[in-house]
Protein backbone atom coordinates (compact mmCIF):
# COMPACT_ATOMS: atom_id res chain seq x y z
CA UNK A 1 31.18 27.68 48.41
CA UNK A 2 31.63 24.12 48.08
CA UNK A 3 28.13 23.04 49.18
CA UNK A 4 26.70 25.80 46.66
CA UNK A 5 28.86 24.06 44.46
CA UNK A 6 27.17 20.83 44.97
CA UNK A 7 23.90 21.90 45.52
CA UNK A 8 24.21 23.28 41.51
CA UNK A 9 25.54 19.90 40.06
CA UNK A 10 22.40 18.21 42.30
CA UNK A 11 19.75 20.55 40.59
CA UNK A 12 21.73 20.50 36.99
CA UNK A 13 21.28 16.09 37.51
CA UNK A 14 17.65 16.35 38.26
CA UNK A 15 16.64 19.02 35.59
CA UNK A 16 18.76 16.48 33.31
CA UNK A 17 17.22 13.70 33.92
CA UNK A 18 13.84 15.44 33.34
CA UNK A 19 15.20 16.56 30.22
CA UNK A 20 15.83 12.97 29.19
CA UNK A 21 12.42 11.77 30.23
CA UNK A 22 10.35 14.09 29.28
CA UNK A 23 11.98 16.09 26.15
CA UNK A 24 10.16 15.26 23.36
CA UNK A 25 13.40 13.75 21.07
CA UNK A 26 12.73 11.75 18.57
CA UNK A 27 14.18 8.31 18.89
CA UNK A 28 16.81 7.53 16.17
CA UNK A 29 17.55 3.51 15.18
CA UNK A 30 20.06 1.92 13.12
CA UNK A 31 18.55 0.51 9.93
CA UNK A 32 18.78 -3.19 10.44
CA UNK A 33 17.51 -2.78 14.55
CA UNK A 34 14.28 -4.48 14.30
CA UNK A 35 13.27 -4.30 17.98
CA UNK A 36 13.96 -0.05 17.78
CA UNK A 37 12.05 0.31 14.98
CA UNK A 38 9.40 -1.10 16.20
CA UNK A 39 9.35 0.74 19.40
CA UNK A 40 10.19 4.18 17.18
CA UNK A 41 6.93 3.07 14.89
CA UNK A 42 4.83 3.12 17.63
CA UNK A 43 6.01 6.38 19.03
CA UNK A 44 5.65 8.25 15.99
CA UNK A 45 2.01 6.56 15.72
CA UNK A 46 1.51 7.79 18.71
CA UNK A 47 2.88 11.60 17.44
CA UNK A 48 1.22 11.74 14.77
CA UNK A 49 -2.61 10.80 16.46
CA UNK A 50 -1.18 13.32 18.67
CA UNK A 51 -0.89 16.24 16.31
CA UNK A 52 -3.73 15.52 14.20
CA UNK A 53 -6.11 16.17 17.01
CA UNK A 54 -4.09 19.09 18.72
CA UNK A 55 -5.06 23.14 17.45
CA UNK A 56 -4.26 23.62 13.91
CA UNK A 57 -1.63 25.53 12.96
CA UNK A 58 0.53 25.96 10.20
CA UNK A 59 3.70 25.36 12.95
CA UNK A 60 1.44 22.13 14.20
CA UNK A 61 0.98 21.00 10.32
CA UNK A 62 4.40 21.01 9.65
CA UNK A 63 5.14 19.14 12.78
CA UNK A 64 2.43 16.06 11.65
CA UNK A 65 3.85 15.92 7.86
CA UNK A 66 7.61 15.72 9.27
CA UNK A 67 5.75 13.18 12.18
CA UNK A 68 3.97 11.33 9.26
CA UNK A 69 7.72 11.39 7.19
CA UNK A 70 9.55 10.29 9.62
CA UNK A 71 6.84 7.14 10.37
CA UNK A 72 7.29 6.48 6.78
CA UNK A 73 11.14 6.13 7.11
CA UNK A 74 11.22 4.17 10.01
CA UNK A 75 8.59 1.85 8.09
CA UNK A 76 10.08 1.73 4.95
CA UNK A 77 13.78 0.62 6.95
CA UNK A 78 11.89 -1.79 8.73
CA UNK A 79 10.52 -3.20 5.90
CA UNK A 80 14.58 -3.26 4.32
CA UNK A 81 15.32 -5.10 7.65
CA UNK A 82 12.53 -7.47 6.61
CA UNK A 83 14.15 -7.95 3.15
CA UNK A 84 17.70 -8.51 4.61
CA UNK A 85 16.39 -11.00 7.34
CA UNK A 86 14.39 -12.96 4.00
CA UNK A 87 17.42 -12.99 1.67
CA UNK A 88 19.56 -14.39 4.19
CA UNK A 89 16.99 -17.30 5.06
CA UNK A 90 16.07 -17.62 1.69
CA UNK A 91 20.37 -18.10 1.19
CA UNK A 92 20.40 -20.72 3.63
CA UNK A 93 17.93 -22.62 2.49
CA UNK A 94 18.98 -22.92 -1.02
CA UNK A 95 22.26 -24.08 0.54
CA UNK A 96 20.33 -26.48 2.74
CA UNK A 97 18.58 -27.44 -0.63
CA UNK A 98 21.42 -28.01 -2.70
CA UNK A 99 23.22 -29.96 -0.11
CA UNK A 100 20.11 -32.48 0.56
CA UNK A 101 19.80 -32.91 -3.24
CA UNK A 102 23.84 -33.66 -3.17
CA UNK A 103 23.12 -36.20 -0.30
CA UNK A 104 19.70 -37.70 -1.82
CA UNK A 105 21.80 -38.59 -4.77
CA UNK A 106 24.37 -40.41 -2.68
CA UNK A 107 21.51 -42.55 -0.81
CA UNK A 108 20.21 -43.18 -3.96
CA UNK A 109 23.33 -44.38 -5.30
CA UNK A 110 24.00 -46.66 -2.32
CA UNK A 111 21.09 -48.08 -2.34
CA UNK A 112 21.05 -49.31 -6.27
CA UNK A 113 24.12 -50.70 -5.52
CA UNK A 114 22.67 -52.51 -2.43
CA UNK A 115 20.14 -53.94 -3.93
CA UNK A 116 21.93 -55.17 -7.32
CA UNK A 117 24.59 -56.71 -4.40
CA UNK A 118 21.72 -58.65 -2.52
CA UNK A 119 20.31 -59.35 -5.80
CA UNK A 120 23.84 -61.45 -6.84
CA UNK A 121 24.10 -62.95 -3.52
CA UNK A 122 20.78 -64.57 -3.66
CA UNK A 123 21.26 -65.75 -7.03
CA UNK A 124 24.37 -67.17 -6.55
CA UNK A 125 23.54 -68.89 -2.99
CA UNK A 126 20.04 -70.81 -3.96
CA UNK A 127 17.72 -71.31 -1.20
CA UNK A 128 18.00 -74.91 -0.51
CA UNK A 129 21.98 -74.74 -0.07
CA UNK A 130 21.80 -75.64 3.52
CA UNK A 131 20.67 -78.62 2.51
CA UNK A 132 24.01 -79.99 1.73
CA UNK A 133 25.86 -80.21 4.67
CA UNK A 134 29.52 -79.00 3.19
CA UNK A 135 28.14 -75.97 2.01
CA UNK A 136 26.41 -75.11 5.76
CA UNK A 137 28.72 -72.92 6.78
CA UNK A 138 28.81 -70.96 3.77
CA UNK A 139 25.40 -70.18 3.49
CA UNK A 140 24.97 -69.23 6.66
CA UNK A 141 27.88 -66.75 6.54
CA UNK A 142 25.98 -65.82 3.10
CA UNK A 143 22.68 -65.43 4.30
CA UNK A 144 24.11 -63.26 7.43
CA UNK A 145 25.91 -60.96 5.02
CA UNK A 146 22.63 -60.90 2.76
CA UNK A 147 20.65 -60.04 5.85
CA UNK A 148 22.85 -56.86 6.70
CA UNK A 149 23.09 -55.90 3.12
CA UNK A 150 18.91 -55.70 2.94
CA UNK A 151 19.12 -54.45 6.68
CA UNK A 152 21.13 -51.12 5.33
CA UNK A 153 19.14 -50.63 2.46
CA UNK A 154 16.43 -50.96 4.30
CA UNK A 155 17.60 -48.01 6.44
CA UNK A 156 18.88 -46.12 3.39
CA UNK A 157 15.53 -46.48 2.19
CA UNK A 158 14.39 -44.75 5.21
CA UNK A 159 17.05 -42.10 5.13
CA UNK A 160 15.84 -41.32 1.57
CA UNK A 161 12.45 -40.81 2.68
CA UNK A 162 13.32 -38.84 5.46
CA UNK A 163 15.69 -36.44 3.49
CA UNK A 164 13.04 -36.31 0.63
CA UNK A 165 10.34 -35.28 2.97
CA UNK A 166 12.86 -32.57 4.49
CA UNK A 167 13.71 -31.31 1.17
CA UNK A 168 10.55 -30.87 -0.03
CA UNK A 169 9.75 -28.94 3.66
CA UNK A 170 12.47 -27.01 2.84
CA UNK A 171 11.43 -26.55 -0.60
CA UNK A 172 8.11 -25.34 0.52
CA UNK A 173 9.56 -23.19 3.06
CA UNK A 174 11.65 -21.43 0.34
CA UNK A 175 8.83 -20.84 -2.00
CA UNK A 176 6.57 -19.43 0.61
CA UNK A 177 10.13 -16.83 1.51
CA UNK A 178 9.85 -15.96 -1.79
CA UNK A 179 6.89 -14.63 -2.39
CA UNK A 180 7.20 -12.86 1.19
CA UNK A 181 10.19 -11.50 -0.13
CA UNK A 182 8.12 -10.30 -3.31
CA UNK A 183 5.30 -9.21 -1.43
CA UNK A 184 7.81 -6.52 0.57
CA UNK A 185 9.37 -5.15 -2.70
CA UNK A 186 6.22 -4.42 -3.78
CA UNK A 187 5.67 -3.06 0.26
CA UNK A 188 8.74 -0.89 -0.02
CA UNK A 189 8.17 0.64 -3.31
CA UNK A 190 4.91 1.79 -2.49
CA UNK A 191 6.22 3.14 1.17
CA UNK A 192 9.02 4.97 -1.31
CA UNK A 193 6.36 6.68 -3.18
CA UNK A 194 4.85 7.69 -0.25
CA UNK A 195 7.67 9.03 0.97
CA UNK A 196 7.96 11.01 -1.93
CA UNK A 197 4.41 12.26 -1.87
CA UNK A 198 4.55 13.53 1.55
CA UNK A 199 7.77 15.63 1.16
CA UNK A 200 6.13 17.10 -1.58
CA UNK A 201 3.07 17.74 0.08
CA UNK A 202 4.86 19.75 2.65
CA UNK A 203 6.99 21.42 0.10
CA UNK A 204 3.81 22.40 -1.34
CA UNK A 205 2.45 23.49 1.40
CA UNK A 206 5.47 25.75 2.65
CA UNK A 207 5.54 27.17 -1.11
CA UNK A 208 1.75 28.25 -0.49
CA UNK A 209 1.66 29.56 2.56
CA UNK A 210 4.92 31.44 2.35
CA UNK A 211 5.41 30.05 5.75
CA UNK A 212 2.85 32.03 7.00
CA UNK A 213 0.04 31.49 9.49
CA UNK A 214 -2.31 34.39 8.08
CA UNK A 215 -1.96 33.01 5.14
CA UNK A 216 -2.26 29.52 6.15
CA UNK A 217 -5.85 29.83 8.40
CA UNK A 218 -7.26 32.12 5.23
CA UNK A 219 -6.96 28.95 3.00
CA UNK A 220 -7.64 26.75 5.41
CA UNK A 221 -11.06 28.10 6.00
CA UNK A 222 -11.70 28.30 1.98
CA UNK A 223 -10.98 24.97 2.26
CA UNK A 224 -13.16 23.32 5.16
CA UNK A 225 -15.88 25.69 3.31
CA UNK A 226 -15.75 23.99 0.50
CA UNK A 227 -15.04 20.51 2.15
CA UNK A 228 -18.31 20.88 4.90
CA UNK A 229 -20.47 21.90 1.45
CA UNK A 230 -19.44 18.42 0.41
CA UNK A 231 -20.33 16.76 3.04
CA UNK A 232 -23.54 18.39 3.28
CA UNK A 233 -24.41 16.77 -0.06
CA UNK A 234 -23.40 13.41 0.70
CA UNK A 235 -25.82 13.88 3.32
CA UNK A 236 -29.03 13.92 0.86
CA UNK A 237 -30.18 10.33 1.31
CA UNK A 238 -29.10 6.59 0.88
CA UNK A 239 -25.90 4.87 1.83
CA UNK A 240 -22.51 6.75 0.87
CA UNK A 241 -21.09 3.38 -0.52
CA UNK A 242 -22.72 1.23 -3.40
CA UNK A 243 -23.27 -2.38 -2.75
CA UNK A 244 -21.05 -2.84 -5.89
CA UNK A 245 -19.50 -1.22 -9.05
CA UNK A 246 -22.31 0.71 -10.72
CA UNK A 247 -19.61 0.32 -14.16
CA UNK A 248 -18.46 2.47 -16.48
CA UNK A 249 -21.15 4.27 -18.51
CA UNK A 250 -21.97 4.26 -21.89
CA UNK A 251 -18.47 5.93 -23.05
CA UNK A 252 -16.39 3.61 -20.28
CA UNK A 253 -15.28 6.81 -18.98
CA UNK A 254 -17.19 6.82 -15.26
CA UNK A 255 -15.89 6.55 -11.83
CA UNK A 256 -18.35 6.87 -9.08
CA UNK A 257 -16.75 8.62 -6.01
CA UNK A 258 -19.35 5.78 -4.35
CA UNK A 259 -17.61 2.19 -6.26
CA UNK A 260 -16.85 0.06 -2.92
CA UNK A 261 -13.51 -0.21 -4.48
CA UNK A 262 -12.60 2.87 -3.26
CA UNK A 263 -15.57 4.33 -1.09
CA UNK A 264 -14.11 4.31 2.06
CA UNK A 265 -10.58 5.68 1.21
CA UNK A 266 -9.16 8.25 3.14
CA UNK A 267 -8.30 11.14 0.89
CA UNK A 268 -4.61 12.08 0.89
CA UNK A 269 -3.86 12.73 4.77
CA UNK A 270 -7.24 13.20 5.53
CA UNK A 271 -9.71 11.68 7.53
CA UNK A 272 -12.33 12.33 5.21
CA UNK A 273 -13.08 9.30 2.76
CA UNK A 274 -13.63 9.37 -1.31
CA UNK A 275 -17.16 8.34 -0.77
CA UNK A 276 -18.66 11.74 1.30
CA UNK A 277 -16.34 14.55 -0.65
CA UNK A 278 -14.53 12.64 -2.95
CA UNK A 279 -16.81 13.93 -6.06
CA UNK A 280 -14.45 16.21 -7.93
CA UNK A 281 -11.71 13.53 -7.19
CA UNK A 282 -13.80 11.34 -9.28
CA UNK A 283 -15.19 14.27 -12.12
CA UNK A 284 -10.97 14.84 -12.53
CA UNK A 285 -10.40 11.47 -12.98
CA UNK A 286 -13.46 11.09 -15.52
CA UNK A 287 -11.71 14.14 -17.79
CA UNK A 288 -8.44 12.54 -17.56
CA UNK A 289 -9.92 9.16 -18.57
CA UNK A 290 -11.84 10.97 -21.37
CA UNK A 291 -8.20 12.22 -22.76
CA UNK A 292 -6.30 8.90 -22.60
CA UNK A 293 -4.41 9.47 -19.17
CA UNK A 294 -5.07 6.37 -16.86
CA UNK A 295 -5.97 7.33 -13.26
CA UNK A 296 -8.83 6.34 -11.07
CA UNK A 297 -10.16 8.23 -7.83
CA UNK A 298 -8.09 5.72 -5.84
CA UNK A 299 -4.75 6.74 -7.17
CA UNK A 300 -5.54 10.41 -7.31
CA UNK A 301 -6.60 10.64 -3.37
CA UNK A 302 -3.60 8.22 -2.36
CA UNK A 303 -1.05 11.47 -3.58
CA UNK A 304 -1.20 13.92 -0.33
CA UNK A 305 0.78 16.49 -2.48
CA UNK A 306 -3.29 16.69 -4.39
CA UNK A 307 -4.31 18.42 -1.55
CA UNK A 308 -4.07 21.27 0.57
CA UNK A 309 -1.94 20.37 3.89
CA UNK A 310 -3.83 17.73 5.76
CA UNK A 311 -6.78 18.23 4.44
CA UNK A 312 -9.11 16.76 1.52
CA UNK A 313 -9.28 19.94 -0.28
CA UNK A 314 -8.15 19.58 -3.64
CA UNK A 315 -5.70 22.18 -5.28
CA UNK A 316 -5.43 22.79 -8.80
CA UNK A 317 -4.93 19.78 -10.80
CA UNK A 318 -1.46 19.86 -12.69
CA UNK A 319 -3.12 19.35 -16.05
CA UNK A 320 -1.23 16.30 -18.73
CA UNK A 321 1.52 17.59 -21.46
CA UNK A 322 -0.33 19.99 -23.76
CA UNK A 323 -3.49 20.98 -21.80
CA UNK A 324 -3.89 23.86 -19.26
CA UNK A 325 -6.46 23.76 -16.02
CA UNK A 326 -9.24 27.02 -16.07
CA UNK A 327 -12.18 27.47 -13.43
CA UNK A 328 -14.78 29.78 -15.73
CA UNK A 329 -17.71 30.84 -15.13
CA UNK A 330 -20.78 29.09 -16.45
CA UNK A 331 -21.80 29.03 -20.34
CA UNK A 332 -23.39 27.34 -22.46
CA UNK A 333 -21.31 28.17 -25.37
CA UNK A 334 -18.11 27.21 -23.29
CA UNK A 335 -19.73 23.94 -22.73
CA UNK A 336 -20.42 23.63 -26.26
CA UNK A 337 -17.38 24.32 -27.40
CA UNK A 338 -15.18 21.77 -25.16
CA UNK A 339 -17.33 19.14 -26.30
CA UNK A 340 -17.35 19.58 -29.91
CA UNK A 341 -13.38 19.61 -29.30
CA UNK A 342 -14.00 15.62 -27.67
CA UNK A 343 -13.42 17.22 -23.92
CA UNK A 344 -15.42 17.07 -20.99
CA UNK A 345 -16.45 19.79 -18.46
CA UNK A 346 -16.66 19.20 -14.60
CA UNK A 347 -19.43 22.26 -13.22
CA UNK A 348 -19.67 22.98 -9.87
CA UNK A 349 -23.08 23.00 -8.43
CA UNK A 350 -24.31 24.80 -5.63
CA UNK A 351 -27.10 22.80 -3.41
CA UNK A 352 -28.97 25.77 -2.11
CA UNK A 353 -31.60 24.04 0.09
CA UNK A 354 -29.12 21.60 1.83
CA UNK A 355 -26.07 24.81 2.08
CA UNK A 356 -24.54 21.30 -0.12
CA UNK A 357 -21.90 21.59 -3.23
CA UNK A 358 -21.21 18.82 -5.69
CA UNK A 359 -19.45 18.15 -9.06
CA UNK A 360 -20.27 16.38 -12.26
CA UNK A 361 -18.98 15.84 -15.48
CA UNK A 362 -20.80 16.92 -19.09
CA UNK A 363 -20.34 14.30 -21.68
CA UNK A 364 -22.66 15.55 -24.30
CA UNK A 365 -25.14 17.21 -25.52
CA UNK A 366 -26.06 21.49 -26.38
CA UNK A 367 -27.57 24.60 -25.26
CA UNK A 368 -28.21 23.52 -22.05
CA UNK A 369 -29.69 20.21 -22.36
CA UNK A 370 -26.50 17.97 -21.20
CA UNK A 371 -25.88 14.22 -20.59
CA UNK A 372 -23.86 14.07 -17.28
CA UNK A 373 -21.78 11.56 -15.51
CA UNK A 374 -22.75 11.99 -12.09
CA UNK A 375 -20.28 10.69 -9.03
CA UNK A 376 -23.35 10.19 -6.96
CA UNK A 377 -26.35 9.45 -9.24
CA UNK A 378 -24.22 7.39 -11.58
CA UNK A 379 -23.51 7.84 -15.38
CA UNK A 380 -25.33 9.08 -18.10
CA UNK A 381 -27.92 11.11 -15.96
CA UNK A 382 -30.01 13.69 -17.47
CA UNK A 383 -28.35 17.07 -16.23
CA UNK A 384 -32.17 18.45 -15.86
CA UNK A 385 -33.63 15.12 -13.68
CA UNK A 386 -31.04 16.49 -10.86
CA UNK A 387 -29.96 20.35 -11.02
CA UNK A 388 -30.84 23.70 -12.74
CA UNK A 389 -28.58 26.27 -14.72
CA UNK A 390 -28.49 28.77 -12.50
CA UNK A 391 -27.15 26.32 -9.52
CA UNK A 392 -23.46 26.06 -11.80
CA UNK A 393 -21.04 28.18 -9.63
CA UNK A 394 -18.32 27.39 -12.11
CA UNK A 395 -17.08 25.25 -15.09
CA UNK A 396 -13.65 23.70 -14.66
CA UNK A 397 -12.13 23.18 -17.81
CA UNK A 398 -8.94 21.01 -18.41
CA UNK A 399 -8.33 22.53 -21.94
CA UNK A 400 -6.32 23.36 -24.98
């Protein structure tokens, strides 16, 4: 009974320690730990490359966004650890600071008063002195004391020049902690808003799926539809980035989904960059422009909670105060009728010979003779140089 006994403990220590070892737990670090962070970093890196190559599901999608949260915590505490560390340096040294500019002061003191001292002595004891054989001794004990007097400032002098040269070290040193200390504010806010944005992605993706993998694979197929259509485009010819900014059209309203600004940009928690599929990124942000809300294709693909789970599929824009987001189907007289109101409309266009989709943006014109701001081509295009009427799939409106 006893060895049975033993024997259990034996096997419940080994399957333990395997536990231990292999378990995947995820490693938990105080705040201000900087060596745990780090290694915790590295192995939700590692998680997270992981997951995003491993069979998607909606169980393994939820797994990456709480991977790709958690990375973001452990990043944003590091970065609070980097503050903390910084504020206390930057502390020290304006202590260090203060007390050399205390202590420059003094030397500087001391050494006025050295120098007004030898300046007495001299004048008082005249040079040829020695000469007169009474007044030998004197001078000599004169001259020794003048000698030590010039010796110290002499060193103070040095002292000075030393401290000064620290302080300004120091000074430099403080200046430079500054701006790192700046420079990780700005770090941490932006890691904050991430944070922010991924929660809500996953909230948002939760809220659409029900928590359901049917439901889930359905849209995910609409979406890498959609997506592989876009890429197919971007496949028509020429490079996918611009050498530089092709500017911002005639009405200052254009964003190429091609500027180099932004070209290679992953899109949300994608892979995929603004440049091959980020077109109706770049139409959305041309209507927004066009009714006085600031946002460029940059900011719009850096929110994950734009798009559908990982993925650079967009879902329906949450329009600004006052207007409401449609998909229609194509008409002329709806595409009059936005612009006579000052709005633009972003049509869908079906590539039939290259099985390729794209989006662009009517800025003017009637009855089917439109201007066009075109992500790819570039602004004011000629809607007939490029596409047809009956390639529209649909008009998405952001209306009134």
């Amino acid at each position: 009974m006893i060895k049975k006994i033993i024997l259990f403990l034996a096997i419940f220590v080994i399957a333990s320690s395997y536990q231990n070892v292999y378990a995947d737990n995820d490693p938990q670090c105080p705040a201000d730990d900087t060596g745990c962070l780090e290694k915790a970093i590295s192995f939700f890196t590692t998680k997270v490359n992981d997951l995003e190559t491993s069979k998607n599901t909606l169980s393994n999608q939820i797994k990456l966004l709480d991977s790709q949260i958690s990375l973001t915590i452990l990043k944003i505490d590091q970065t609070k650890a980097s503050i903390k560390i910084l504020e206390s340096e930057i502390s020290t040294l304006s202590t260090k600071i203060d007390q050399l500019n205390v202590y420059l002061d003094q030397l500087s003191a001391a050494y006025i008063s050295q120098v007004n001292q030898n300046y007495r002595l001299e004048k008082r004891v005249p040079a040829f002195a020695y000469l007169i054989a009474s007044n030998f001794n004197n001078y000599w004990n004169q001259q020794k004391y003048v000698t030590a007097i010039q010796k110290n400032s002499q060193d103070n002098l040095l002292a000075m020049e030393t401290s000064r040269t620290t302080y300004d070290i120091q000074k430099s040193e403080k200046t430079k902690k500054q701006q790192d200390l700046q420079d990780l504010q700005k770090q941490l806010a932006t890691q904050q808003t991430s944070l922010d944005k991924q929660k809500t992605a996953k909230n948002n993706l939760l809220a659409e799926t029900q928590n359901n993998e049917k439901i889930y694979q359905q849209k995910l197929q609409d979406a890498l539809a959609q997506l592989n259509a876009l890429r197919n485009f971007s496949k028509i010819g020429g490079s996918i980035c611009l050498s530089s900014s092709p500017g911002s059209g005639s009405d200052g309203n254009f964003f190429s989904q091609r500027d180099p600004s932004w070209c290679r940009q992953n899109i949300g928690l994608s892979k995929d960059v603004i440049g091959e599929v980020g077109c109706y990124i770049s139409s959305l942000s041309m209507v927004y422009k066009k009714l006085g809300v600031s946002i460029t294709p940059s900011t719009y693909a850096s929110n994950p909670s734009n798009f559908y789970s990982t993925t650079a599929y967009m879902n329906n824009p949450t329009p600004p105060s006052g207007y409401t987001y449609k998909q229609v189907s194509y008409s002329t007289n709806t595409i009059d009728s936005e612009l006579d109101k000052g709005r633009y409309v972003i049509a869908q266009i079906s590539m039939k010979n290259i099985s390729g989709m794209h989006f662009i943006v009517i800025i003017s014109g009637a009855n089917g003779s439109y201007k066009i701001h075109d992500p790819w081509y570039g602004p004011d295009q000629n809607f007939s140089d490029h596409y047809i009427a009956s390639s529209v799939m649909s008009l998405r409106l952001i209306t009134k």
